[in-house]
N, C-alpha and C. Protein backbone atom coordinates (compact mmCIF):
# COMPACT_ATOMS: atom_id res chain seq x y z
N UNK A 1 4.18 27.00 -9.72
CA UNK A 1 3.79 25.61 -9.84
C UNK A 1 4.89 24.76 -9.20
N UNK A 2 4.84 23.95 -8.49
CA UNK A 2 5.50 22.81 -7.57
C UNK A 2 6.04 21.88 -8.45
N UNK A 3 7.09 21.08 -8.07
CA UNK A 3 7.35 20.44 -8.74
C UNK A 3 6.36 19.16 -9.02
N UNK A 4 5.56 18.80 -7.98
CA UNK A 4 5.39 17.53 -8.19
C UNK A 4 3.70 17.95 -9.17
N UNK A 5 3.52 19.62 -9.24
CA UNK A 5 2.34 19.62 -9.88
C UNK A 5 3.23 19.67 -11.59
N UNK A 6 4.35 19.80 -12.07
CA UNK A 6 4.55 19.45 -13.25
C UNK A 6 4.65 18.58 -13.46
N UNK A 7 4.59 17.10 -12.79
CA UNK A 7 4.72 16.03 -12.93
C UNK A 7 3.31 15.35 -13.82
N UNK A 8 4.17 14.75 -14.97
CA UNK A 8 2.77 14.65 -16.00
C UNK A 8 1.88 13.08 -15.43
N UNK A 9 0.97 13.00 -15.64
CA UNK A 9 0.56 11.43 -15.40
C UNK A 9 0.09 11.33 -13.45
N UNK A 10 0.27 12.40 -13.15
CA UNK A 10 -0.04 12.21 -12.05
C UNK A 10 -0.65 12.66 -11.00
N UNK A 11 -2.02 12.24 -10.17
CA UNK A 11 -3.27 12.38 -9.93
C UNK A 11 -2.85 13.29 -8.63
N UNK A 12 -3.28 14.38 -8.03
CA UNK A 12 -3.35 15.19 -6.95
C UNK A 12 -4.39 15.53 -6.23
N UNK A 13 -3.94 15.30 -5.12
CA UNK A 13 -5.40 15.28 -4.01
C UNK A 13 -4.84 17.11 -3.57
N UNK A 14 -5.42 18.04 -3.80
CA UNK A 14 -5.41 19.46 -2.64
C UNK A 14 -6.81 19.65 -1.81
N UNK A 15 -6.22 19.58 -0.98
CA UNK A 15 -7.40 19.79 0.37
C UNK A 15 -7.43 21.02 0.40
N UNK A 16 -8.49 21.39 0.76
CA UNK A 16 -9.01 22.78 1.23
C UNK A 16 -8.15 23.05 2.92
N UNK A 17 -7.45 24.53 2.74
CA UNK A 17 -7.08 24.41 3.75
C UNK A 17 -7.30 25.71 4.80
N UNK A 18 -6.63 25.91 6.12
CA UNK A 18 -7.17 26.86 6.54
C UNK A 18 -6.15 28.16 6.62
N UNK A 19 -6.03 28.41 5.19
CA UNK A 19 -4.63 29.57 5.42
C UNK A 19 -3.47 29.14 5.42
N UNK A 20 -2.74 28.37 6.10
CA UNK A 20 -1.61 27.53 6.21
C UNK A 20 -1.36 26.34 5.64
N UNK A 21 -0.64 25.50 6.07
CA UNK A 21 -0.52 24.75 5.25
C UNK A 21 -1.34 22.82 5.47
N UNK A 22 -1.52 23.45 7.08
CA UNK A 22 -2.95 22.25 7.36
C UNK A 22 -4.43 21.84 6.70
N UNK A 23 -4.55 21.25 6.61
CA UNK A 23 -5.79 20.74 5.87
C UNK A 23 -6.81 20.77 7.17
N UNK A 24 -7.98 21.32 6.65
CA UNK A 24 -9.08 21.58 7.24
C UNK A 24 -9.95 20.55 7.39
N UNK A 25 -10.75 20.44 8.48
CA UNK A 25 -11.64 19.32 8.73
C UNK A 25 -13.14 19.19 7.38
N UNK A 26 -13.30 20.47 6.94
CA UNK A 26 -13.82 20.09 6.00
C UNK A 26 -13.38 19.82 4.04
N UNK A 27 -11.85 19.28 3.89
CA UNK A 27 -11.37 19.32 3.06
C UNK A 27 -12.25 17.66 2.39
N UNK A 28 -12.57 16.71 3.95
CA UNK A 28 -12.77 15.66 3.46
C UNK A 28 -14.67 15.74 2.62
N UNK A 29 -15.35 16.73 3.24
CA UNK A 29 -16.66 17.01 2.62
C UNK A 29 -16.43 17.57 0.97
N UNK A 30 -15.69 18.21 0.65
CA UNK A 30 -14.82 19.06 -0.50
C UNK A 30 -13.74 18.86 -1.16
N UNK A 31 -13.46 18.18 -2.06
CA UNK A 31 -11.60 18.31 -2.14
C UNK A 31 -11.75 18.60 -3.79
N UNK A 32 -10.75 19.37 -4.08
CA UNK A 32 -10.44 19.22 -5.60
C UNK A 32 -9.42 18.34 -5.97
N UNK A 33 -9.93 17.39 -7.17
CA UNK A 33 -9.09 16.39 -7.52
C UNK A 33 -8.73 16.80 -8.98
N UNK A 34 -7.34 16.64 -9.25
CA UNK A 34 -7.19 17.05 -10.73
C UNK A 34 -7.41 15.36 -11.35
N UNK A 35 -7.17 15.26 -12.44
CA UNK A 35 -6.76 13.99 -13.15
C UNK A 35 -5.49 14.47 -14.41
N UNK A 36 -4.55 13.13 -14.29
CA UNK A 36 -3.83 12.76 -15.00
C UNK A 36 -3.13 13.87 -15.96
N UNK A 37 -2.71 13.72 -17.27
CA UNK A 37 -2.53 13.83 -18.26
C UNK A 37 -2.46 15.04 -18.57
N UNK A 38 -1.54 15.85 -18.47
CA UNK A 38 -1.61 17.54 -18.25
C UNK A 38 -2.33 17.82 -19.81
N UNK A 39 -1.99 17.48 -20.81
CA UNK A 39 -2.80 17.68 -22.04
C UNK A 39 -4.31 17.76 -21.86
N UNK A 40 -4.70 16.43 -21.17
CA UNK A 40 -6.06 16.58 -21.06
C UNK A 40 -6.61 17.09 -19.61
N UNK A 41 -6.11 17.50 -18.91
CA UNK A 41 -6.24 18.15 -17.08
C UNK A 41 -7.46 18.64 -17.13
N UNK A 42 -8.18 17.96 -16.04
CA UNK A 42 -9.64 17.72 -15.86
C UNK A 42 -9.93 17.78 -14.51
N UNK A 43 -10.48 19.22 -13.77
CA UNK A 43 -10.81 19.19 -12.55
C UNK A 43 -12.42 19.24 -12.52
N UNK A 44 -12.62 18.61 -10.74
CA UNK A 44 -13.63 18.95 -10.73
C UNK A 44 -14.03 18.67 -9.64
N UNK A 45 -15.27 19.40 -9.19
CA UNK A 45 -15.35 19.53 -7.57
C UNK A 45 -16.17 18.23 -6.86
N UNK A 46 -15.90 17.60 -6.23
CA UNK A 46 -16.31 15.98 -5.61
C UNK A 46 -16.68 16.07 -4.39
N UNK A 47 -17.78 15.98 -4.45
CA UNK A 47 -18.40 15.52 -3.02
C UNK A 47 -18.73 14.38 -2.36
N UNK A 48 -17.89 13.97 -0.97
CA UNK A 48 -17.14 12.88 -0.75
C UNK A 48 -18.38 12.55 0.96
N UNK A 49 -19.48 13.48 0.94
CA UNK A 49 -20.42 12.79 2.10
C UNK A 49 -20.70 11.71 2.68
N UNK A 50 -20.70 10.66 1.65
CA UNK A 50 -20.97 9.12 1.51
C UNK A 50 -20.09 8.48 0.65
N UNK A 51 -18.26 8.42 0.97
CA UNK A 51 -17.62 8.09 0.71
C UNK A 51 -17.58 6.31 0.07
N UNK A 52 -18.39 5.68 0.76
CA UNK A 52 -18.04 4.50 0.72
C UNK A 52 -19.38 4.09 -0.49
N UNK A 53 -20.88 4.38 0.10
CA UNK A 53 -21.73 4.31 -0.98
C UNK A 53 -22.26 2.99 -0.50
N UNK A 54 -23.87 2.99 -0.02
CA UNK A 54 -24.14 2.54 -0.21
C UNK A 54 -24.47 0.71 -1.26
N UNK A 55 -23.86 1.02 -2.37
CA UNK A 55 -23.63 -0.03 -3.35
C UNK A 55 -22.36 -0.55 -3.11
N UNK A 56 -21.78 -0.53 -2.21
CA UNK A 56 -20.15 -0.75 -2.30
C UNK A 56 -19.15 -0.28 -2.79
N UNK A 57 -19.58 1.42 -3.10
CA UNK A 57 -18.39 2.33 -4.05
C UNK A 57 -17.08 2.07 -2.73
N UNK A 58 -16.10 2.15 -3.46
CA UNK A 58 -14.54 2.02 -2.63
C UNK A 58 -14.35 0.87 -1.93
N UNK A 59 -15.34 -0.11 -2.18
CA UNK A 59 -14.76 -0.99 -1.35
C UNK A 59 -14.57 -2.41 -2.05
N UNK A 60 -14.00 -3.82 -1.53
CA UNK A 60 -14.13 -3.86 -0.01
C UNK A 60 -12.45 -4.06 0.09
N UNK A 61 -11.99 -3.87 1.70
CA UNK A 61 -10.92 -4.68 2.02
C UNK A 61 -10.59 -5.99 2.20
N UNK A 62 -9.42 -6.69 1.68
CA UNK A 62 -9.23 -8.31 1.99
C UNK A 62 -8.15 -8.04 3.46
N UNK A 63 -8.93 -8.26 4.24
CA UNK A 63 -7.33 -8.73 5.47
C UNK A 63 -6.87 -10.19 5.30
N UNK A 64 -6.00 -10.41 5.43
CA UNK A 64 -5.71 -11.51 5.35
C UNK A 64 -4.76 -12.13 6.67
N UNK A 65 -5.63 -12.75 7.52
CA UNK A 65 -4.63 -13.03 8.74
C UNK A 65 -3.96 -14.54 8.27
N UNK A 66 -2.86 -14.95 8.58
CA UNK A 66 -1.97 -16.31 8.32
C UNK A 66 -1.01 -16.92 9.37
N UNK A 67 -0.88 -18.00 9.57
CA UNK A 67 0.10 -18.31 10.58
C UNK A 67 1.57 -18.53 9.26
N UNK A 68 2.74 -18.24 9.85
CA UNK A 68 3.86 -18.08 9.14
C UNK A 68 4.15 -19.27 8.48
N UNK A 69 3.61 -20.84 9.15
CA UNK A 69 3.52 -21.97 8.42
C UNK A 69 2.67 -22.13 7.39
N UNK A 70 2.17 -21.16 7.03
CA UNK A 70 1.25 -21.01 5.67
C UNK A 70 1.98 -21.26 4.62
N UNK A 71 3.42 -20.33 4.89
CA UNK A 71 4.54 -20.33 3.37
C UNK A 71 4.80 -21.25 3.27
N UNK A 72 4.69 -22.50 3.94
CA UNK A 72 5.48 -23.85 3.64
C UNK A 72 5.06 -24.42 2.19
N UNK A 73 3.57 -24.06 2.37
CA UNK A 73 2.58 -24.33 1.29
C UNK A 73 2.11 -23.68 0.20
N UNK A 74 2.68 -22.33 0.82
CA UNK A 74 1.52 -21.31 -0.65
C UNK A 74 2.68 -19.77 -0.45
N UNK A 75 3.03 -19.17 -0.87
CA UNK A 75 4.35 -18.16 -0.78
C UNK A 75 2.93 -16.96 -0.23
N UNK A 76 3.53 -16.20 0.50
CA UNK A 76 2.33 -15.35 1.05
C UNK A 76 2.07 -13.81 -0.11
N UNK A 77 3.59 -14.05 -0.77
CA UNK A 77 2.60 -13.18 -1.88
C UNK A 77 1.99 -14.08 -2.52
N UNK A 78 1.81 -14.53 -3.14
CA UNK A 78 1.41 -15.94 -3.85
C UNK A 78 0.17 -15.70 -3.38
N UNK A 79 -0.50 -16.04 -2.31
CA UNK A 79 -1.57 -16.17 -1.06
C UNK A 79 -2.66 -14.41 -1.89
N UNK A 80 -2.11 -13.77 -1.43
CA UNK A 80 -2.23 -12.36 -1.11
C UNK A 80 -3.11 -12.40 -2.40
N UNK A 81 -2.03 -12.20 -3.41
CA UNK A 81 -2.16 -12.27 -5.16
C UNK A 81 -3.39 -12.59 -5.51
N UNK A 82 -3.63 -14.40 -5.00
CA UNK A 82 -4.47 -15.20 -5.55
C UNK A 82 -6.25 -15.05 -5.11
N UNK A 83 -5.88 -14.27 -3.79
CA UNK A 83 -7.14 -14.01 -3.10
C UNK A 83 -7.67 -12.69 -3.75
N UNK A 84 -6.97 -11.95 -3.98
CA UNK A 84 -6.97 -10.44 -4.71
C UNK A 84 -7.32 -10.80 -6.32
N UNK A 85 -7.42 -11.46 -7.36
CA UNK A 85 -7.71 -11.87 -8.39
C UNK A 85 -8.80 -12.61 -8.33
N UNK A 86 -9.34 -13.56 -7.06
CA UNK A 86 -10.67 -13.80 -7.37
C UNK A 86 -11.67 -13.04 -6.57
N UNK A 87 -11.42 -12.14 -5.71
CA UNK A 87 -12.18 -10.89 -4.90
C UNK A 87 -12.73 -10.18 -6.96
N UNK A 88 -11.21 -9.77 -7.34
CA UNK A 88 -11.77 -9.25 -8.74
C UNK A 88 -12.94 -9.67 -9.63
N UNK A 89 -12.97 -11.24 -9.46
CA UNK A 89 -13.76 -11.83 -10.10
C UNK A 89 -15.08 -12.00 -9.77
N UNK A 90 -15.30 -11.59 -8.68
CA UNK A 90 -16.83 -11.09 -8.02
C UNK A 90 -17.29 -10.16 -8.63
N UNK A 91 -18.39 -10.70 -8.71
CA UNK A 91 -18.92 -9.38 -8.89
C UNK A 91 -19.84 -8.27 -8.24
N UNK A 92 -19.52 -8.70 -6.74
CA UNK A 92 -20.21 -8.01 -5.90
C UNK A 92 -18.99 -6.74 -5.49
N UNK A 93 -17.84 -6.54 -6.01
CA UNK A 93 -17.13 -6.02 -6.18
C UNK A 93 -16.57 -5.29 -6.81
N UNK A 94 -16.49 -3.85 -6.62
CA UNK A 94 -16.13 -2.58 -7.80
C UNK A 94 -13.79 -3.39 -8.24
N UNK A 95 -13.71 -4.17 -9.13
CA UNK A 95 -12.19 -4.35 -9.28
C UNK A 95 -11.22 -3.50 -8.53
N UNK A 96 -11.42 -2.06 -9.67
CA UNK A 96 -10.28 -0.90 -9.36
C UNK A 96 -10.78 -0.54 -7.73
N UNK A 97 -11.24 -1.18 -6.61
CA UNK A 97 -11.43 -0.45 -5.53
C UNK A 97 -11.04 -1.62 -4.77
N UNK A 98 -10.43 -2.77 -4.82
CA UNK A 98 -9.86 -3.73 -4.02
C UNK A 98 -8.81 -3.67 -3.34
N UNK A 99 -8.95 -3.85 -2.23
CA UNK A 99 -7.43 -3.52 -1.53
C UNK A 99 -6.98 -4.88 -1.10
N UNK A 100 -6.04 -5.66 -0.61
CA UNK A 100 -5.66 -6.85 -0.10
C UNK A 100 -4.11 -6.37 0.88
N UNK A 101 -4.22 -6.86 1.73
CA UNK A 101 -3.31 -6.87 2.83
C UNK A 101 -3.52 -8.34 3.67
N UNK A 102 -2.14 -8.83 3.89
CA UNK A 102 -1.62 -9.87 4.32
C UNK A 102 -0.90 -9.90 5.71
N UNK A 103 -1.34 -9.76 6.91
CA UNK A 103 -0.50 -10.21 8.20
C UNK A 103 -0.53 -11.48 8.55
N UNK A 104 0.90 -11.82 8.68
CA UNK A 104 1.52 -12.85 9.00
C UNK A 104 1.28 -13.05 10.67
N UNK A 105 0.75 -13.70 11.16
CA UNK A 105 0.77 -14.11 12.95
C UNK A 105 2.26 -14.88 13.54
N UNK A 106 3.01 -14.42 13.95
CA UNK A 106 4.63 -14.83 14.01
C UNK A 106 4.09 -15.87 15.77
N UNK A 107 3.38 -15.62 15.84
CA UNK A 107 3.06 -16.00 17.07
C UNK A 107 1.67 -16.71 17.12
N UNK A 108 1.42 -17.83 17.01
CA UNK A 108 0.00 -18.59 16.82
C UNK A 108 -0.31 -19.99 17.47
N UNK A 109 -1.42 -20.16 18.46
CA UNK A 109 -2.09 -21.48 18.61
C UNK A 109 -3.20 -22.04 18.25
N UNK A 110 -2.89 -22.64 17.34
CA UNK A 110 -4.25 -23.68 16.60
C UNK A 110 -4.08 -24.69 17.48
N UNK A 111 -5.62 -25.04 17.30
CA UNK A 111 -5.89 -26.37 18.06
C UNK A 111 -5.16 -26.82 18.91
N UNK A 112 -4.76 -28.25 18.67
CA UNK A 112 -3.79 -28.82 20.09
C UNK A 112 -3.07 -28.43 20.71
N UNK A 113 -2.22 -27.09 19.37
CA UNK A 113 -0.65 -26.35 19.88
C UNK A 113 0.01 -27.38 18.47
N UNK A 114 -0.51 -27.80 17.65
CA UNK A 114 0.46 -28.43 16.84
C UNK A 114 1.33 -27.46 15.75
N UNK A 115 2.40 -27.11 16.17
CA UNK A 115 3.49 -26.24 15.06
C UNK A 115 3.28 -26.02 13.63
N UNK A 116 3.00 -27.07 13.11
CA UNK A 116 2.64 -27.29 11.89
C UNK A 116 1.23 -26.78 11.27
N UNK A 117 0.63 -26.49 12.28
CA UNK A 117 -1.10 -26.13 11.32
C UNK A 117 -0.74 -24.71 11.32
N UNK A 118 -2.11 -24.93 9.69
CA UNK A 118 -2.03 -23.76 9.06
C UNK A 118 -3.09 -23.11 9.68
N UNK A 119 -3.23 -21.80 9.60
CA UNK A 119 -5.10 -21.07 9.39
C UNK A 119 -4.96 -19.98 8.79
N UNK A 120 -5.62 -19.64 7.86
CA UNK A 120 -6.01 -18.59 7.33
C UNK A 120 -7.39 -18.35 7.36
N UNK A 121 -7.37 -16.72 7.61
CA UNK A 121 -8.11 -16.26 8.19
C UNK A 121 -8.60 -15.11 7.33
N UNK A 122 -9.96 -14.57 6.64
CA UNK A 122 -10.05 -13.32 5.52
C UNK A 122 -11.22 -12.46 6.49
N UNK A 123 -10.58 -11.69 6.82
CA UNK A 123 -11.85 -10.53 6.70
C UNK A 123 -12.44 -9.90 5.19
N UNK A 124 -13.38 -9.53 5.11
CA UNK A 124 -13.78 -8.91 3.82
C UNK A 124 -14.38 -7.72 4.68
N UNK A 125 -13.66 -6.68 4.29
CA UNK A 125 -14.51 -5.40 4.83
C UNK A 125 -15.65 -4.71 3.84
N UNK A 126 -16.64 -4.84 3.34
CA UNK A 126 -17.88 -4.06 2.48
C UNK A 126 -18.55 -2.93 3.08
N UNK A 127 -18.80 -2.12 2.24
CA UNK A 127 -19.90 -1.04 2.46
C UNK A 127 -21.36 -1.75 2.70
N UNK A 128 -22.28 -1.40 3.53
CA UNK A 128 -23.70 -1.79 3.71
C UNK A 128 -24.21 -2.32 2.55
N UNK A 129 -25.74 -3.14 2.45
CA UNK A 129 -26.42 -2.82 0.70
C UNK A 129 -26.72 -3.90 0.21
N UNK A 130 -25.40 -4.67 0.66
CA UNK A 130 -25.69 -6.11 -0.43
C UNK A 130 -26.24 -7.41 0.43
N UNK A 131 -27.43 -8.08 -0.57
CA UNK A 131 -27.94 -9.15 0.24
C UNK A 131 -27.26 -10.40 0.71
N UNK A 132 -27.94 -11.18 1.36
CA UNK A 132 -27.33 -12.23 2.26
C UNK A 132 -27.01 -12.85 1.37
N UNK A 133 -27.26 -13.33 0.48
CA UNK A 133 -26.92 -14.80 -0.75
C UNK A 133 -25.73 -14.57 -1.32
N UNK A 134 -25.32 -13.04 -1.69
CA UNK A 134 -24.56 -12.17 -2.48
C UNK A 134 -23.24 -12.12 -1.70
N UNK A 135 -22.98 -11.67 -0.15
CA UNK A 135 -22.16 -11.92 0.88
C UNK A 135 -21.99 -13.32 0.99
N UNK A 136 -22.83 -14.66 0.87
CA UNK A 136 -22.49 -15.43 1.54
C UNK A 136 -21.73 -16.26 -0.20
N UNK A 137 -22.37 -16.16 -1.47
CA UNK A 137 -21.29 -16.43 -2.38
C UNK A 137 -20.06 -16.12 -2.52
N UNK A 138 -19.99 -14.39 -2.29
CA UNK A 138 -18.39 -14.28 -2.10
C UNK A 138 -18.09 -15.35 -0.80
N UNK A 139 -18.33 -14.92 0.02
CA UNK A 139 -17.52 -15.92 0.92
C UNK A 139 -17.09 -17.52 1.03
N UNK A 140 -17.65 -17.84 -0.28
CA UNK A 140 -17.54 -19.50 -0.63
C UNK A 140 -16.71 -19.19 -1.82
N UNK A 141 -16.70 -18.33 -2.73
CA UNK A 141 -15.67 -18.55 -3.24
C UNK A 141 -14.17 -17.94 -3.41
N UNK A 142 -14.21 -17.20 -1.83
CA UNK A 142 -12.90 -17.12 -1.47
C UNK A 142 -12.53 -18.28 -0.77
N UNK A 143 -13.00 -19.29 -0.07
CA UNK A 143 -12.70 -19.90 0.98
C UNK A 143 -12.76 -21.14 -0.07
N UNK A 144 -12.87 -21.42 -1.27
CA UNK A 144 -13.18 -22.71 -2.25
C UNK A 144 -11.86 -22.34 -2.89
N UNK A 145 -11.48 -21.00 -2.92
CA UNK A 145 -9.93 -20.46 -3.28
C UNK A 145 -8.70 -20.82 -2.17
N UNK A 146 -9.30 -20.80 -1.03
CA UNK A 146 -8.42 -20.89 -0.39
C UNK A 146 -8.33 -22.40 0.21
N UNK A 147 -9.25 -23.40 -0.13
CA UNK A 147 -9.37 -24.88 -0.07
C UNK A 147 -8.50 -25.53 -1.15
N UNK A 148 -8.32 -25.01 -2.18
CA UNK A 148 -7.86 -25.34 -3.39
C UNK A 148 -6.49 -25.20 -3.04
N UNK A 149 -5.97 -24.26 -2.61
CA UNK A 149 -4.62 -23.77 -2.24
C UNK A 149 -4.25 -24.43 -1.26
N UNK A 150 -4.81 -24.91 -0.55
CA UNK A 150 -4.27 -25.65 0.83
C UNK A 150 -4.94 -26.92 1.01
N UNK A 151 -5.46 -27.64 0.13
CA UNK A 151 -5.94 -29.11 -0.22
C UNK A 151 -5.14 -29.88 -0.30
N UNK A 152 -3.67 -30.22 -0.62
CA UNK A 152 -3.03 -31.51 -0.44
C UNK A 152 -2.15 -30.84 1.03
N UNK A 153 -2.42 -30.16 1.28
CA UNK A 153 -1.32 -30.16 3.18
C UNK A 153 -2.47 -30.62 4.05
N UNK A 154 -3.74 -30.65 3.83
CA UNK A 154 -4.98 -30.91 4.87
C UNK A 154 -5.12 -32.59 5.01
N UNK A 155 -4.45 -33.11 4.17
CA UNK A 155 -4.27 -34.32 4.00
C UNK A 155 -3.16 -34.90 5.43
N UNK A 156 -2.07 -33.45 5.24
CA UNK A 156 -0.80 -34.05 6.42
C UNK A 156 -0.71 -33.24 7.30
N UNK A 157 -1.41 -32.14 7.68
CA UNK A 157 -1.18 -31.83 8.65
C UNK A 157 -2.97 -30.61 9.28
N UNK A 158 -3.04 -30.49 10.40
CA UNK A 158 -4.26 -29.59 10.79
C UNK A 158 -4.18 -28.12 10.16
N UNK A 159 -5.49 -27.70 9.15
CA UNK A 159 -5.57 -26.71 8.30
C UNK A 159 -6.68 -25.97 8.61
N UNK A 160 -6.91 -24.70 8.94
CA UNK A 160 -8.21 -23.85 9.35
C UNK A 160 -8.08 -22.90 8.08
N UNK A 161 -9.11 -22.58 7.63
CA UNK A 161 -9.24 -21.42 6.97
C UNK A 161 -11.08 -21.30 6.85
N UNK A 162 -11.19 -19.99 7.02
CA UNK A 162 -12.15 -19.07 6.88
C UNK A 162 -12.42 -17.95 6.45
N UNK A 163 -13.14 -17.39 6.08
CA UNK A 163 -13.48 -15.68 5.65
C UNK A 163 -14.77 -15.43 6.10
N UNK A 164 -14.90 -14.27 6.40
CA UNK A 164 -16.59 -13.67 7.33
C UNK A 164 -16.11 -11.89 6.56
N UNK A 165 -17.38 -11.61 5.96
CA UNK A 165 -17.76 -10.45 5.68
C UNK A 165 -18.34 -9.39 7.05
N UNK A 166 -17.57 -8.45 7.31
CA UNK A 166 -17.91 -7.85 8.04
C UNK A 166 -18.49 -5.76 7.11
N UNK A 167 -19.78 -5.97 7.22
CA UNK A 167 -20.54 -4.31 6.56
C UNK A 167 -19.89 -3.35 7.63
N UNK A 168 -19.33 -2.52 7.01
CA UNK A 168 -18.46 -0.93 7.47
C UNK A 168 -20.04 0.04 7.74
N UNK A 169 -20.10 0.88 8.67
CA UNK A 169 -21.04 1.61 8.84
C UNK A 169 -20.56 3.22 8.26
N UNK A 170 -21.12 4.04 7.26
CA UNK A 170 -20.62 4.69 6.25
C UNK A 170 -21.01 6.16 7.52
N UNK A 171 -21.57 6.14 8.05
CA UNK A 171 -21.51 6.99 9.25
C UNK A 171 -20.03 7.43 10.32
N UNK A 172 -19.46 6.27 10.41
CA UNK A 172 -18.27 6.41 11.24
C UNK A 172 -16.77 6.21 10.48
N UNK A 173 -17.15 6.36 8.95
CA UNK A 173 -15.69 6.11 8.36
C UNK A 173 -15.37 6.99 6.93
N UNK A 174 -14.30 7.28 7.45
CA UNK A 174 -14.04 8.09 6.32
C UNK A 174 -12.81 8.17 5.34
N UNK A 175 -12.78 8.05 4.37
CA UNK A 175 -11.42 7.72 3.26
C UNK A 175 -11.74 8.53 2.35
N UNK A 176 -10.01 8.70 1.44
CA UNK A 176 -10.29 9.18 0.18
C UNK A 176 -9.40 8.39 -0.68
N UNK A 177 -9.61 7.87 -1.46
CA UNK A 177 -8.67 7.66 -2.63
C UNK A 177 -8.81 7.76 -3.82
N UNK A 178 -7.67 7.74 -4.51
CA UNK A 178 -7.80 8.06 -6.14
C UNK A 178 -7.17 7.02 -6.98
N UNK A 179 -7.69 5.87 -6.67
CA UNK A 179 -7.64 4.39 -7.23
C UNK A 179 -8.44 4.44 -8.72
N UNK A 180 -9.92 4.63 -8.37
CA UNK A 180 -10.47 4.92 -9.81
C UNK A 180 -9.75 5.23 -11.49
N UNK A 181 -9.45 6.68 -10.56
CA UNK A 181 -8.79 7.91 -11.35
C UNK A 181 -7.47 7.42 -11.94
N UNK A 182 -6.63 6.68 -11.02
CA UNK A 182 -5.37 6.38 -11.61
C UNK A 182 -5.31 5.27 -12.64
N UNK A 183 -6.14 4.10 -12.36
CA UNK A 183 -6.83 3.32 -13.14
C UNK A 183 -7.11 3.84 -14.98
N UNK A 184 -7.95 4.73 -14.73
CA UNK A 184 -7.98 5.52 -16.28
C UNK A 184 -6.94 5.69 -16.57
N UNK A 185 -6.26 6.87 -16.24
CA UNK A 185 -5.01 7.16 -16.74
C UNK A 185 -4.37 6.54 -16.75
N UNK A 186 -4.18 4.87 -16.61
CA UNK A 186 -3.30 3.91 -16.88
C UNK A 186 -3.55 3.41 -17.92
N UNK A 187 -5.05 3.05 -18.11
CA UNK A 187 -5.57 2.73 -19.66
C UNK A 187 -5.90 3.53 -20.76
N UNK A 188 -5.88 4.98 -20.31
CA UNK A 188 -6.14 6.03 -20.85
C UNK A 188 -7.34 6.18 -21.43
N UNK A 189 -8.35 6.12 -20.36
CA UNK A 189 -10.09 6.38 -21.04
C UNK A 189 -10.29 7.15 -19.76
N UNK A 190 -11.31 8.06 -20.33
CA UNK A 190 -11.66 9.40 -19.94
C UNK A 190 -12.92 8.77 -18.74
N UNK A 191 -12.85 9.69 -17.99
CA UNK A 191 -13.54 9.38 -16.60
C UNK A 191 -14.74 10.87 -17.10
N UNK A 192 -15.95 10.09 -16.54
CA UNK A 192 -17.23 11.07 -16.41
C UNK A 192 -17.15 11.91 -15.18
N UNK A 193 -16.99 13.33 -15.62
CA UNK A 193 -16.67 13.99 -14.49
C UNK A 193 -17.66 15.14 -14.06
């Protein structure tokens, strides 16, 4: 046993491999996942075909594009944080499967060329599934989040912000993570396996 498999509390991905120590192209159709808690150690075999799921299992991503004059106004973790807590609050959204990432544009022209304007910019990456009304609420109330946050600088200086949902095609993409899983074992309730 390895060290990091005595390690208590903590979730392991082993891929199926081919003899050595490479992981095989079909480890991502197959993988054994343990869970948590060596007391209670709970494997079981997962089939990962339709990773993303139709309903929005694993998803969505927040990108978050920003011009660096954003911080003047809102700290970009701050930014990051605040967009990631009301993504949670959707509910077109699995919580434990939210990701948020923040690039800063060090290099940016808004409008005239004026130094001072802000824009923020959200991709929402989703799995296929969900209707137009459902996409277009989240997207008002990230962007009513992000009006709120940048409402007294729009007053003094030029402010863009937007978000557009862009559907992932579950055909050409493939992930694994164990976000779910770690989730339990943080609160310690047993996952249906």
């Amino acid at each position: 046993m390895t060290k990091n498999e005595k390690m208590r509390g903590l979730l392991r991905f082993r891929p199926a491999t081919d003899g050595g120590d490479r992981a095989t192209a079909s480890h991502w159709q197959k993988s054994r996942i343990t869970y948590c808690d060596e007391s209670r150690r709970v494997s079981r075999e997962r089939s990962t075909s339709n990773p993303i799921g139709e309903n929005g299992d694993g998803m969505p991503h927040l990108i978050i594009e920003t011009t660096e004059s954003s911080s003047q106004v809102v700290a970009h973790d701050a930014l990051a944080k605040t967009l990631h807590l009301v993504a949670r609050s959707i509910d077109l959204f699995p919580p434990d499967a939210i990701r948020t990432r923040l690039h800063v544009a060090h290099r940016a022209v808004i409008g005239n060329g004026d130094e001072d304007a802000i824009s923020v910019h959200v991709i929402v990456r989703i799995a296929r599934g969900w209707t137009t009304v459902a996409r277009r609420n989240a997207c008002e109330r990230l962007v009513g989040a992000l009006h709120h946050l940048f409402d007294r600088a729009s007053e003094e200086r030029p402010v863009a912000l937007s978000v557009e949902i862009a559907e992932l095609d579950p055909e050409i993409r493939v992930q694994w993570h164990n976000l779910r899983e770690r989730a339990a074992c943080r609160s310690g309730t047993a996952l249906d396996v």
